[in-house]
C-alpha atoms as a PDB file:
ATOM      1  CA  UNK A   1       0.000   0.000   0.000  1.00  0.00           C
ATOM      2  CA  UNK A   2       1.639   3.148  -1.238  1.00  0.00           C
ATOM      3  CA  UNK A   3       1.984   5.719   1.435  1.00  0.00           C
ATOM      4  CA  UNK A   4       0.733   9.371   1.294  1.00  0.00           C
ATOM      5  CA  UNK A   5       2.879  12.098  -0.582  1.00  0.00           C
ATOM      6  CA  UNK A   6       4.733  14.332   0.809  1.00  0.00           C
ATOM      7  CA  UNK A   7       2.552  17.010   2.446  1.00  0.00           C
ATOM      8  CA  UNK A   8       1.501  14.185   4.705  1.00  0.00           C
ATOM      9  CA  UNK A   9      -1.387  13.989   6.688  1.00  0.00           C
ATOM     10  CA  UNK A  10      -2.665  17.478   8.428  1.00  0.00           C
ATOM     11  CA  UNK A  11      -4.718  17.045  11.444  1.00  0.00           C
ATOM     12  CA  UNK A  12      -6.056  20.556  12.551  1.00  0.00           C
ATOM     13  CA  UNK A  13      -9.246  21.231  13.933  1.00  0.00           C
ATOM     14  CA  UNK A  14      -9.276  24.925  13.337  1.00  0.00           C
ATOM     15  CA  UNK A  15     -10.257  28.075  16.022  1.00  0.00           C
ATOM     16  CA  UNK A  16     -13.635  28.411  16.693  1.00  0.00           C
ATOM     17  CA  UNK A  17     -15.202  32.058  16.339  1.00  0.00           C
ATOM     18  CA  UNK A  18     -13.340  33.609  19.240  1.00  0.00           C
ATOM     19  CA  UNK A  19     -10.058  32.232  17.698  1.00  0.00           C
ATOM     20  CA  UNK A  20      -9.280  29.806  20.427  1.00  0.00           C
ATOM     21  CA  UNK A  21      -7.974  26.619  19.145  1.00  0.00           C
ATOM     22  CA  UNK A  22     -10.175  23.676  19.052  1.00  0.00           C
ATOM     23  CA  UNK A  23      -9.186  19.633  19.361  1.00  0.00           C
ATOM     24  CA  UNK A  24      -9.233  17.042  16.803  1.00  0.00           C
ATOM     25  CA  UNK A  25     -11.276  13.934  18.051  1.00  0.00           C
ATOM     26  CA  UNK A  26     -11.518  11.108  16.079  1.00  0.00           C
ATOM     27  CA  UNK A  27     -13.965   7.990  17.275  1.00  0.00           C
ATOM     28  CA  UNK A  28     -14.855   4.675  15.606  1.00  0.00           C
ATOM     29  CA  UNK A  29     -16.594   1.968  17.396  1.00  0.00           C
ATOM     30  CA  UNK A  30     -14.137  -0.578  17.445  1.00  0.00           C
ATOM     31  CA  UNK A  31     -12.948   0.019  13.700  1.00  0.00           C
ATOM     32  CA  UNK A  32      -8.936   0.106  13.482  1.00  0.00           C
ATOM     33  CA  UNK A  33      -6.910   3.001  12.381  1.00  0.00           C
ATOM     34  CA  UNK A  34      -4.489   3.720  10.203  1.00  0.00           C
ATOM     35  CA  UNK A  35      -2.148   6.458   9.529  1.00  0.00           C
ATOM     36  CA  UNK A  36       0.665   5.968   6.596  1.00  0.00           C
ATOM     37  CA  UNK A  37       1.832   9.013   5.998  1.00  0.00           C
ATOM     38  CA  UNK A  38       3.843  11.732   7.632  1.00  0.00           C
ATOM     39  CA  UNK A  39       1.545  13.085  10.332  1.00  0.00           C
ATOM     40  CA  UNK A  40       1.266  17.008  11.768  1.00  0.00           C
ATOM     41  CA  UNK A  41      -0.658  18.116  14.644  1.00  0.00           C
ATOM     42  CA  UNK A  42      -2.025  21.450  13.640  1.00  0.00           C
ATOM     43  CA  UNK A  43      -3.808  21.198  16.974  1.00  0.00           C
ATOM     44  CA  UNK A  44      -4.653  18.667  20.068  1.00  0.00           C
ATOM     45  CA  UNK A  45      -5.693  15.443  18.975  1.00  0.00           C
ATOM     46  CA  UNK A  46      -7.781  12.093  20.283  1.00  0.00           C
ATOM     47  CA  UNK A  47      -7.998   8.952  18.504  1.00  0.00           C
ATOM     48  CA  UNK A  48     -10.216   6.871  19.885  1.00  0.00           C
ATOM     49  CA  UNK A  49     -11.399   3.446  18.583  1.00  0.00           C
ATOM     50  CA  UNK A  50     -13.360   3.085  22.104  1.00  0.00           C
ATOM     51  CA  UNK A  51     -16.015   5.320  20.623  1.00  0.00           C
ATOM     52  CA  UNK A  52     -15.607   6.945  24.237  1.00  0.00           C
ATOM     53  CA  UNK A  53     -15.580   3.873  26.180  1.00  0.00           C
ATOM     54  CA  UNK A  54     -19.007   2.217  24.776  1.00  0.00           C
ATOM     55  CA  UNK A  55     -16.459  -0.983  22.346  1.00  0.00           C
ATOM     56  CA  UNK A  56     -13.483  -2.863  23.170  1.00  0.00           C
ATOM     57  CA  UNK A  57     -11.103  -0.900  20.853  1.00  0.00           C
ATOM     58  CA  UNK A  58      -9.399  -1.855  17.865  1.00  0.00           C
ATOM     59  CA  UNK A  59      -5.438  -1.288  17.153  1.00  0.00           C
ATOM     60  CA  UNK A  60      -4.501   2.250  16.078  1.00  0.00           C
ATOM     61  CA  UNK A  61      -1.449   1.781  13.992  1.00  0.00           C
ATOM     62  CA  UNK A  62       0.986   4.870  12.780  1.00  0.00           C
ATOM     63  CA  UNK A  63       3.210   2.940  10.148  1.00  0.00           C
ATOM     64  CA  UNK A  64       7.179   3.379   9.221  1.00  0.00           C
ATOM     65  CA  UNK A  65       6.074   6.279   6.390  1.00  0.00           C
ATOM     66  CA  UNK A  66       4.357   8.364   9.450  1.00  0.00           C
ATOM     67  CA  UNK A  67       6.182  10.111  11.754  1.00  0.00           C
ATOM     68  CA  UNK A  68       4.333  12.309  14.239  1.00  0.00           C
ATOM     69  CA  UNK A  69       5.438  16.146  14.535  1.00  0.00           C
ATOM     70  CA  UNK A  70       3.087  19.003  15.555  1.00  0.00           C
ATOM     71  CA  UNK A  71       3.131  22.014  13.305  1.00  0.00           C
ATOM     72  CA  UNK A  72       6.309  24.325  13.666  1.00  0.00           C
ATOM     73  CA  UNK A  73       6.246  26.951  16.789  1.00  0.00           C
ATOM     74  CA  UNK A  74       3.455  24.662  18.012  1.00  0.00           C
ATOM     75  CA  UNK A  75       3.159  21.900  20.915  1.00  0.00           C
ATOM     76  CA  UNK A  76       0.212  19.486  20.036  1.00  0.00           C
ATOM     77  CA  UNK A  77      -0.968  16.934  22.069  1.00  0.00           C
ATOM     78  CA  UNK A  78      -1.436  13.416  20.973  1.00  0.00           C
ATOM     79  CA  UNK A  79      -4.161  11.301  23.052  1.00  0.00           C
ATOM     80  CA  UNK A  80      -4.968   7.828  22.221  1.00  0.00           C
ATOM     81  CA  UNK A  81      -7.731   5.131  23.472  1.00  0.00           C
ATOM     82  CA  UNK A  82      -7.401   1.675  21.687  1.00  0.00           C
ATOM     83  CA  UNK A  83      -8.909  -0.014  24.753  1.00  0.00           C
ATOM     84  CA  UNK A  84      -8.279  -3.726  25.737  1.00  0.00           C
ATOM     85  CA  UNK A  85      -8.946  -5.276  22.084  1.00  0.00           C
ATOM     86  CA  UNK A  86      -6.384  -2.981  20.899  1.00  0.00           C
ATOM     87  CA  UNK A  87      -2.779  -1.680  19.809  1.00  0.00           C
ATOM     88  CA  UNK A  88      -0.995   0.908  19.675  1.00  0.00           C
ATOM     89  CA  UNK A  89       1.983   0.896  17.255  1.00  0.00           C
ATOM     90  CA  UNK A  90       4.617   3.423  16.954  1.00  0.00           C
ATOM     91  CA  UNK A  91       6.923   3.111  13.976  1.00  0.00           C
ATOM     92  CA  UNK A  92       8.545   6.194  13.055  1.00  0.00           C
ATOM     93  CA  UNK A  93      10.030   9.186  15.270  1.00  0.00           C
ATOM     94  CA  UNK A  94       7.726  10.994  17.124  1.00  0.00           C
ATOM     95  CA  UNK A  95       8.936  14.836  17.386  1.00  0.00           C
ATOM     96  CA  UNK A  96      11.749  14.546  16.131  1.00  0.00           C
ATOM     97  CA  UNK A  97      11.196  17.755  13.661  1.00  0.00           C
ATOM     98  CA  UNK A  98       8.999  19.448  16.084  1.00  0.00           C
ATOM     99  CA  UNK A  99       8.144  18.230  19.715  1.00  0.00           C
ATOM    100  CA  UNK A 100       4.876  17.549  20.495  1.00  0.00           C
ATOM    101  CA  UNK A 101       3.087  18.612  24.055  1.00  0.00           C
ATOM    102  CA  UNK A 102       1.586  15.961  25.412  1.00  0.00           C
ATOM    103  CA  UNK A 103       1.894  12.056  24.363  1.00  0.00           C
ATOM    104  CA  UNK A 104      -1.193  10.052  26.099  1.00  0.00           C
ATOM    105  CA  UNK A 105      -2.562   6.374  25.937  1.00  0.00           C
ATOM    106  CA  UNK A 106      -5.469   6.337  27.612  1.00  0.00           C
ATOM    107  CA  UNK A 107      -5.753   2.191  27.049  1.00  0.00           C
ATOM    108  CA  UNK A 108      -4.457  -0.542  25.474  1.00  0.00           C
ATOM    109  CA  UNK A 109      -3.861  -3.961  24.907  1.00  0.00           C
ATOM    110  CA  UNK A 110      -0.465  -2.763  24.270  1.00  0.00           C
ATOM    111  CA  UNK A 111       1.835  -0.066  23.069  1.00  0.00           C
ATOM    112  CA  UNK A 112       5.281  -0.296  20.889  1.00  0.00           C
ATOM    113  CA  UNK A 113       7.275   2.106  20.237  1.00  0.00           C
ATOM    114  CA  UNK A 114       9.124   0.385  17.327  1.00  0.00           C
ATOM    115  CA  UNK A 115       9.143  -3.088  15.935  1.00  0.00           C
ATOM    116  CA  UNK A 116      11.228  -5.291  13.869  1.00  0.00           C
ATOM    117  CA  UNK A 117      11.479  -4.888  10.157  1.00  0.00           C
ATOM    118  CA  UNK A 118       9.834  -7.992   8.694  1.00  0.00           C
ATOM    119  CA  UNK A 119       7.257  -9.197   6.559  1.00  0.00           C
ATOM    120  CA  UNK A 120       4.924  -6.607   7.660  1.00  0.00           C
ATOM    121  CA  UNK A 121       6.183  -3.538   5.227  1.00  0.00           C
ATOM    122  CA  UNK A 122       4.126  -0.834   8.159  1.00  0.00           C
ATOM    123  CA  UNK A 123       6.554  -1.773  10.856  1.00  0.00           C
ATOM    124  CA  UNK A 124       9.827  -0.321  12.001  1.00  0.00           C
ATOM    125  CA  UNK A 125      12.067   0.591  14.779  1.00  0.00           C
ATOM    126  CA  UNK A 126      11.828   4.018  16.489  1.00  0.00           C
ATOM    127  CA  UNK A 127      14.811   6.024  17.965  1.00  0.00           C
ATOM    128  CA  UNK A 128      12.988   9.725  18.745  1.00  0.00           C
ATOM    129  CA  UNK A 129      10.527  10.450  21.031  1.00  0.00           C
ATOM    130  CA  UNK A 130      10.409  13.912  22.204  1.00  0.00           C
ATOM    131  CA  UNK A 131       7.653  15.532  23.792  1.00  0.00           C
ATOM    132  CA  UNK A 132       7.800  19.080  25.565  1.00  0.00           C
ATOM    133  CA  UNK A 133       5.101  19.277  28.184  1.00  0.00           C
ATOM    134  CA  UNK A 134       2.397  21.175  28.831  1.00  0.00           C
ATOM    135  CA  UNK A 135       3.482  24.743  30.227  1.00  0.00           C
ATOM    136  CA  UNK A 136       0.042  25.462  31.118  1.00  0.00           C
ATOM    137  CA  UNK A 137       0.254  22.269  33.597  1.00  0.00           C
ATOM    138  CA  UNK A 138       3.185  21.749  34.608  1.00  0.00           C
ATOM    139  CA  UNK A 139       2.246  19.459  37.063  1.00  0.00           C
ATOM    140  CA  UNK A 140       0.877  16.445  34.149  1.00  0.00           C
ATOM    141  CA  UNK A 141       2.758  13.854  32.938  1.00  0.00           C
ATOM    142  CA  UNK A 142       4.315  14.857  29.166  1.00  0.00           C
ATOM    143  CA  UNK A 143       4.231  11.418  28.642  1.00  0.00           C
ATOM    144  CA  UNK A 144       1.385   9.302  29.785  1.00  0.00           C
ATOM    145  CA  UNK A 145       1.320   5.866  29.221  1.00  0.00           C
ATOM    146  CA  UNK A 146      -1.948   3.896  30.977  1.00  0.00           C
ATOM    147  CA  UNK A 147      -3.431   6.880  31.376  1.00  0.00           C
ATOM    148  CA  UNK A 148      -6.822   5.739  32.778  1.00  0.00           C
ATOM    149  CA  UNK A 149      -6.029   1.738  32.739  1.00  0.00           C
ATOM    150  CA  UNK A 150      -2.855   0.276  33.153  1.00  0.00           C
ATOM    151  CA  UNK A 151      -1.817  -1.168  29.821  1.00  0.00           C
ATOM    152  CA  UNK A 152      -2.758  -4.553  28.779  1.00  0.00           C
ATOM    153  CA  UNK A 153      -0.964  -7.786  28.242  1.00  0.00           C
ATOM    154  CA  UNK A 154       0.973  -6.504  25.724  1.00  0.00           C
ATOM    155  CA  UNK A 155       3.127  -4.455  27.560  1.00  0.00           C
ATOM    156  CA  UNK A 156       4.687  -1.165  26.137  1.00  0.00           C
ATOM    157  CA  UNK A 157       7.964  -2.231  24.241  1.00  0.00           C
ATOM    158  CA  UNK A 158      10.612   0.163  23.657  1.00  0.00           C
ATOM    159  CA  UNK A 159      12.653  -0.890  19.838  1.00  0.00           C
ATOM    160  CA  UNK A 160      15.165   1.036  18.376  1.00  0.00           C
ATOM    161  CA  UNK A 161      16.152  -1.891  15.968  1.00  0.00           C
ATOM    162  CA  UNK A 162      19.347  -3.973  16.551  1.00  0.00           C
ATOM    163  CA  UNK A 163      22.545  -1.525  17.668  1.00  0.00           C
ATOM    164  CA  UNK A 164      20.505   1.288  18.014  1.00  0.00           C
ATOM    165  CA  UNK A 165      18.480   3.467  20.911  1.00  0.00           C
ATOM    166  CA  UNK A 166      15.910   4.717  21.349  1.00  0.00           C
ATOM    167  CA  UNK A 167      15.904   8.712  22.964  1.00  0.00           C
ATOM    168  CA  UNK A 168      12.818   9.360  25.056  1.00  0.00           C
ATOM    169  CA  UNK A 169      13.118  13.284  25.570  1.00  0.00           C
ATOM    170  CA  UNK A 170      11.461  15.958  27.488  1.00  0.00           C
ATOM    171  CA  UNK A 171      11.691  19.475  28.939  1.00  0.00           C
ATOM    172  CA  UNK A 172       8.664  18.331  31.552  1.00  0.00           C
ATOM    173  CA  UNK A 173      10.138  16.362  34.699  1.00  0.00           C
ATOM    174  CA  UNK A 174       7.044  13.938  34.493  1.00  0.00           C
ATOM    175  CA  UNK A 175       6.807  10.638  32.500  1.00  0.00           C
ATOM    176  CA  UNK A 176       4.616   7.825  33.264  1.00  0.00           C
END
């Protein structure tokens, strides 16, 4: 499956009439997502495949042709509920261009940050993560991992691929 081209995939939500920036949310009901392309946050986004609690979940999958940046001069958070039928798969950089503010998983079966190469062409290691924080809240997590349930029996798995490492970054003090 060829990835998108090179403007990527935008995810902004726009201002509303005041011009304060609205969020993103995006909700199936236990339909799996997909990203394969490079990804910008134009503003705060959910992915949910709980449809807000009401299904198991389904895997929400960001492939080896997406990494995750928010727009430039921008901190976006990232919030994602795959619940305890699904994934979440990591398998590019995440910031590495431009940091993002917040990364959340509110639930999952599991969560990878990288995977071996293999016969599934979406996967691949990761060696960026970098998150900033949230200098309105200072006191959250910047990274939030289990969230609301403690992660599933898939674990979260950190792979940077064989000789490498994976760089978990942030300006917050708080990572869970």
């Amino acid at each position: 499956v060829t990835a998108i081209g090179a403007d990527g995939i935008v995810l902004n939500a726009g201002c509303d009439l005041a011009g304060n920036p609205l969020s993103l949310d995006i909700a199936t009901t236990s339909g799996a997502v997909r990203l394969n392309g490079a990804v910008g946050l134009w503003s705060n986004v959910l992915i949910d495949t709980t449809d807000g609690g009401n299904s198991s979940g389904a895997e929400i999958r960001f492939t080896q042709s997406a990494p995750i940046d928010s727009q430039a001069g921008q901190r976006s958070d990232l919030i994602l509920a795959a619940g305890d039928a699904g994934a979440v798969s990591f398998n590019r950089d995440i910031g590495a261009n431009e940091a993002l503010g917040q990364l959340i998983v509110t639930s999952a079966r599991g969560v990878a940050f990288g995977n071996d190469f293999g016969a599934d062409p979406d996967l691949a290691p990761v060696t960026t993560v970098r998150v900033e924080g949230d200098p309105l809240n200072p006191g959250a997590f910047a990274v939030n991992i289990g969230s609301a349930t403690a992660i599933g029996p898939g674990g979260i798995r950190l792979n940077a691929g064989d000789g490498s490492t994976i760089s978990l970054t942030t300006t917050a003090d708080r990572v869970r």
